[in-house]
N, C-alpha and C. Protein backbone atom coordinates (compact mmCIF):
# COMPACT_ATOMS: atom_id res chain seq x y z
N UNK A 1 72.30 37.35 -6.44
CA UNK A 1 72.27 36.40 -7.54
C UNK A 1 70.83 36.12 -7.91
N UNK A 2 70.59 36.16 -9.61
CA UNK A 2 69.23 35.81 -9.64
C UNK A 2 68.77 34.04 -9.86
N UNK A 3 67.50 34.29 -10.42
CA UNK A 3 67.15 32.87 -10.20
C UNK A 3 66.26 32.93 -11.80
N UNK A 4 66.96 31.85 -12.32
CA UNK A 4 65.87 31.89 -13.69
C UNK A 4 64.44 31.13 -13.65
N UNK A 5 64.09 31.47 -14.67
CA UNK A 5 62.59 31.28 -13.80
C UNK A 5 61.90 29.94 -14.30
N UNK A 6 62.64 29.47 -14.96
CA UNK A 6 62.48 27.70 -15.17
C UNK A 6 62.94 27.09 -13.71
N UNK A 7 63.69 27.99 -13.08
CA UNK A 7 64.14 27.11 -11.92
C UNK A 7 62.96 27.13 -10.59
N UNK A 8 61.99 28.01 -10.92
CA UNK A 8 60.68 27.99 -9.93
C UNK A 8 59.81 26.43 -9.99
N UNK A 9 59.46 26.21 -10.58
CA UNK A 9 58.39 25.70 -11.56
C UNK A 9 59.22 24.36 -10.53
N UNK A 10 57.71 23.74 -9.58
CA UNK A 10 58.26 22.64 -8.75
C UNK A 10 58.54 22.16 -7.71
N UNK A 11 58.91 23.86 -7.43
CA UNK A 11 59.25 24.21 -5.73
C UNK A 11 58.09 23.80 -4.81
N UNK A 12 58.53 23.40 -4.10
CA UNK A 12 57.72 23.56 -2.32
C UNK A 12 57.28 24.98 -1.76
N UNK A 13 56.41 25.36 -1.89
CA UNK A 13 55.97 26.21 -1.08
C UNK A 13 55.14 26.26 0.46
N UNK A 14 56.09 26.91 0.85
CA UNK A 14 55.81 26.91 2.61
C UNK A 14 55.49 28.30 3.32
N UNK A 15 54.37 28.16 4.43
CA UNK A 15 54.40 29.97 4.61
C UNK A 15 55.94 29.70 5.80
N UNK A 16 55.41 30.95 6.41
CA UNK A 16 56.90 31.42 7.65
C UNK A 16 56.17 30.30 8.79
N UNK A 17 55.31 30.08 8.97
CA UNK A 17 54.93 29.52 10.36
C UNK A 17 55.17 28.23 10.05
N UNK A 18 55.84 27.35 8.76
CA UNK A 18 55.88 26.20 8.40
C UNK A 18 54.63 25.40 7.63
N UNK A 19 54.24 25.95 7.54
CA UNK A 19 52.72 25.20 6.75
C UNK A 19 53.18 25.13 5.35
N UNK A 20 52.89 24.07 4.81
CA UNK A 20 52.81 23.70 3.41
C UNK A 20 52.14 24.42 2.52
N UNK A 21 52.39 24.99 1.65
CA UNK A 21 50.84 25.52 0.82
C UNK A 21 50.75 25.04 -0.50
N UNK A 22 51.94 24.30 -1.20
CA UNK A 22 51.91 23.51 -2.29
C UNK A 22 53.44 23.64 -3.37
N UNK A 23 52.64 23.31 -4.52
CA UNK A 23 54.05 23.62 -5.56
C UNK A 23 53.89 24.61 -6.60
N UNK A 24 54.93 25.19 -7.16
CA UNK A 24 54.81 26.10 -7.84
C UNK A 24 54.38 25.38 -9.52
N UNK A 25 53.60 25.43 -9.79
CA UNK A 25 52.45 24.83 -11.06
C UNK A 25 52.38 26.05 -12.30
N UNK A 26 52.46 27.24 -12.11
CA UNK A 26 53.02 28.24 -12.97
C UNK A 26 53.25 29.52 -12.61
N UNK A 27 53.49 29.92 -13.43
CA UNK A 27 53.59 31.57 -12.86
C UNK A 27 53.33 32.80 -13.61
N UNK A 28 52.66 33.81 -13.32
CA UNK A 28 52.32 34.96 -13.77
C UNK A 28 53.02 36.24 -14.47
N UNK A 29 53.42 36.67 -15.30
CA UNK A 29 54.19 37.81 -15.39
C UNK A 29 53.50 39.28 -15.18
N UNK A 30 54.61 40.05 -15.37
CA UNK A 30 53.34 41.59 -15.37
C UNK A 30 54.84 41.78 -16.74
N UNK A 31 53.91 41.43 -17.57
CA UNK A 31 55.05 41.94 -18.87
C UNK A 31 55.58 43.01 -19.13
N UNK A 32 54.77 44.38 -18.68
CA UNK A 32 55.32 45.64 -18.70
C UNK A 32 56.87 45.70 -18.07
N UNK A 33 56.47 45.51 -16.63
CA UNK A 33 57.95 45.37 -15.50
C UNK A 33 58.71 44.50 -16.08
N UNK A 34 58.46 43.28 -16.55
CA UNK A 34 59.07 41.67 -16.80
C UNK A 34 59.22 41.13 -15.43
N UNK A 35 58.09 41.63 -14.58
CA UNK A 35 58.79 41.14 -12.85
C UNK A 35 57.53 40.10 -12.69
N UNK A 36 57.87 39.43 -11.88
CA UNK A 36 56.95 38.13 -11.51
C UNK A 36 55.43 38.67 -10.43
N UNK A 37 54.19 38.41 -10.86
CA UNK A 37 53.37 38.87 -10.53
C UNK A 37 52.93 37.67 -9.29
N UNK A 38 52.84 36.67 -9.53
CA UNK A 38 52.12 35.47 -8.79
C UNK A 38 52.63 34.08 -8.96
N UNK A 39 52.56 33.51 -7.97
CA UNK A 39 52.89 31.73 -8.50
C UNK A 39 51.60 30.85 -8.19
N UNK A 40 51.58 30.43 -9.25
CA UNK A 40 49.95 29.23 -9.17
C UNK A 40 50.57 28.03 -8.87
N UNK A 41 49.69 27.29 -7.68
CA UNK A 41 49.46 26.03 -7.26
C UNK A 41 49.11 25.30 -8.13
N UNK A 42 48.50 25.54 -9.43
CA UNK A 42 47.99 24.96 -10.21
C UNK A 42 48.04 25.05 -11.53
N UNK A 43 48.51 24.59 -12.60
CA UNK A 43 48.95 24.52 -14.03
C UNK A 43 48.04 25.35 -14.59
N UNK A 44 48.45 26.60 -15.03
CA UNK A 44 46.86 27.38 -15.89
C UNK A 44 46.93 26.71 -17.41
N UNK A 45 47.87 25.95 -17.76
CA UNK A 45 47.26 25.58 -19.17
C UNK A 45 46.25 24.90 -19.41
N UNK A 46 45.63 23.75 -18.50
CA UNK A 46 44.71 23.10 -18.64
C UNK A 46 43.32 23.72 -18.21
N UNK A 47 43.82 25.21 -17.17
CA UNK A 47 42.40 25.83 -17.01
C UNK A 47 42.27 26.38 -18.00
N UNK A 48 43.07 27.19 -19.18
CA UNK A 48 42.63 27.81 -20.04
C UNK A 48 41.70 27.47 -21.05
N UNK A 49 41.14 26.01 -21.24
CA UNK A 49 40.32 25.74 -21.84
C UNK A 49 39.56 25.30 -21.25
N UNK A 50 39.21 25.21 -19.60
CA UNK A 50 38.18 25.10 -19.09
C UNK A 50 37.15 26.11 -19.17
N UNK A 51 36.26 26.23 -18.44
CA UNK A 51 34.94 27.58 -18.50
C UNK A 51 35.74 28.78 -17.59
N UNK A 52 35.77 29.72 -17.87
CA UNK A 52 35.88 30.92 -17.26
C UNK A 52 35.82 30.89 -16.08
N UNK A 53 35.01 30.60 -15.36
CA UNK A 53 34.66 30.29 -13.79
C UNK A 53 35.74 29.50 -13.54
N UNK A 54 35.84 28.54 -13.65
CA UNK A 54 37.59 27.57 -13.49
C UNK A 54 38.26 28.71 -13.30
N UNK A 55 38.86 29.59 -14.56
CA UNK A 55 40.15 29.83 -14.63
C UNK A 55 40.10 30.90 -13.61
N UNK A 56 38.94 31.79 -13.02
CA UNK A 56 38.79 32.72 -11.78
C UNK A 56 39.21 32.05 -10.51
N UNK A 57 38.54 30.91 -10.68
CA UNK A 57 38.50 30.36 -9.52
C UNK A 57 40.63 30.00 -8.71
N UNK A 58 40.65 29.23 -10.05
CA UNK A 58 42.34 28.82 -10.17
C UNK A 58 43.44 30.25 -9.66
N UNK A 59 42.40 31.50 -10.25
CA UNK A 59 43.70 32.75 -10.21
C UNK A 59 43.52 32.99 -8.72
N UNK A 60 41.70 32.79 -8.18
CA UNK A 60 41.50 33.46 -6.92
C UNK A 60 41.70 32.86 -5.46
N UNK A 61 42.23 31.27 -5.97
CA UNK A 61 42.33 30.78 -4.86
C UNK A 61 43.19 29.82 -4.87
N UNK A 62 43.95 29.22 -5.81
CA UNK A 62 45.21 28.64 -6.01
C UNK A 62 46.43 29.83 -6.74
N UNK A 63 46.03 30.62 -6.12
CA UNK A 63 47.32 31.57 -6.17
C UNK A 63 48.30 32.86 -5.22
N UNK A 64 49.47 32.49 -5.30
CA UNK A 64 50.22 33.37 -4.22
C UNK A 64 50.80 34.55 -4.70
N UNK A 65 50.41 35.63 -4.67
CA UNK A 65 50.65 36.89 -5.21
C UNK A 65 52.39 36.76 -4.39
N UNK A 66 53.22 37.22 -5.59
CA UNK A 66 55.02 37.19 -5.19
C UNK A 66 54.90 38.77 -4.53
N UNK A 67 54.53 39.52 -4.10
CA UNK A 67 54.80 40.39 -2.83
C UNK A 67 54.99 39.88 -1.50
N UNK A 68 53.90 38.43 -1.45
CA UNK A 68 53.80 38.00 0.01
C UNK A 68 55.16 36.78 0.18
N UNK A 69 56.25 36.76 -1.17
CA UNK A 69 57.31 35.95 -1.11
C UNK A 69 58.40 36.73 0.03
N UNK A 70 59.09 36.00 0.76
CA UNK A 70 59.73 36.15 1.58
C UNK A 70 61.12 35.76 1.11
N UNK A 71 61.76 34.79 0.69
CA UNK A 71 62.63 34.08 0.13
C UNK A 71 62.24 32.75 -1.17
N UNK A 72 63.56 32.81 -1.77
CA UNK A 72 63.48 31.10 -2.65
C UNK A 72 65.01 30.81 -2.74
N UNK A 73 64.97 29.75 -2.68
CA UNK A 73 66.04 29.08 -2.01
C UNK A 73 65.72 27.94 -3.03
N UNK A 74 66.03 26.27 -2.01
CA UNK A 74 65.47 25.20 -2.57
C UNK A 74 64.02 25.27 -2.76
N UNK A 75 63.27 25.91 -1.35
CA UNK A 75 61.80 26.06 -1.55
C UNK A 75 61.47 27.63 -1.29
N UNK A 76 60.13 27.95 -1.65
CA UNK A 76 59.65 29.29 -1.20
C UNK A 76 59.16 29.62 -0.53
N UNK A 77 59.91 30.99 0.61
CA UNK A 77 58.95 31.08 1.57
C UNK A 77 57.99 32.16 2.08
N UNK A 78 56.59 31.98 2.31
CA UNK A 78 55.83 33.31 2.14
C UNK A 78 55.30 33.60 3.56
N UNK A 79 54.83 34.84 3.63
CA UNK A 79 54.78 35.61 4.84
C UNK A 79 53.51 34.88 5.34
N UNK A 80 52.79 34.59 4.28
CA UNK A 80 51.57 34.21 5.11
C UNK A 80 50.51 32.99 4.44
N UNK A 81 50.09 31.93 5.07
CA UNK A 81 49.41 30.84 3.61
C UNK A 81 47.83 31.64 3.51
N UNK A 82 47.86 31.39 1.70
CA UNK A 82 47.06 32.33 1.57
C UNK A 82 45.35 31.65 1.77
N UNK A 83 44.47 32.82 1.60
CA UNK A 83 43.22 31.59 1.90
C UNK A 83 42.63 31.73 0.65
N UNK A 84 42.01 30.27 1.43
CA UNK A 84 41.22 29.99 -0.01
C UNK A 84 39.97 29.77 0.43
N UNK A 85 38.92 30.12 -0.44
CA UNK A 85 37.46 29.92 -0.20
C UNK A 85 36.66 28.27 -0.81
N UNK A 86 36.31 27.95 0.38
CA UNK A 86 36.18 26.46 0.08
C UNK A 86 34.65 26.45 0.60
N UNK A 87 33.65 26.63 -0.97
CA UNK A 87 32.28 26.19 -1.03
C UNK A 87 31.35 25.03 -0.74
N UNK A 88 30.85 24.99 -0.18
CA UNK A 88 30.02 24.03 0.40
C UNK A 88 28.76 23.70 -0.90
N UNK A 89 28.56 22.52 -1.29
CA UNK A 89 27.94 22.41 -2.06
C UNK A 89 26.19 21.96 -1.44
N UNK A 90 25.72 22.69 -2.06
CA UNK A 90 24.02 22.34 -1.04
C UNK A 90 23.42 21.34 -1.75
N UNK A 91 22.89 20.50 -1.18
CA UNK A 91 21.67 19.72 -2.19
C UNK A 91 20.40 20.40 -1.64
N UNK A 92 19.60 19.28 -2.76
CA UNK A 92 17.94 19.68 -2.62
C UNK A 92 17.80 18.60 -2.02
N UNK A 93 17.27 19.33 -0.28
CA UNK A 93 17.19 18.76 0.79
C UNK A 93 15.70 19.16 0.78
């Protein structure tokens, strides 16, 4: 049975070991296939009018490529939580 894809949009996302990794905020297509490419943690409409760097940042690290989906159910569950690169900001020390 499938799942329409308004019905993503919300979910809990959890890896297999139980860790939280967030909610599903949007999602990616690969329009050629019509098959689901990724689910973002994070709403890309409001990055799209941010600076470029945002919207990299949003694809490269608030996002779960749907290969590493395992199941969806009530929530989704993925093989592994993905990482994210979390910059340290330097001052002038």
């Amino acid at each position: 049975m499938g799942k329409r894809l308004s019905e993503f949009y919300g979910l809990d996302i959890y890896s297999i070991r139980g860790e939280y990794v967030g909610k599903v905020e949007d999602i990616i297509l690969n329009l050629e296939t019509g098959g689901i490419m990724s689910l973002c943690l994070k709403p890309l409409k409001g990055s799209l009018s941010a600076e470029p760097s945002e919207m990299k940042r949003v694809l490269k690290e608030e996002n779960v490529s749907y290969d590493s989906v395992e199941a969806v159910g009530e929530i989704v569950l993925i093989k592994s939580k993905p990482v994210r690169e979390f910059r340290v900001k330097r001052t002038g020390v």
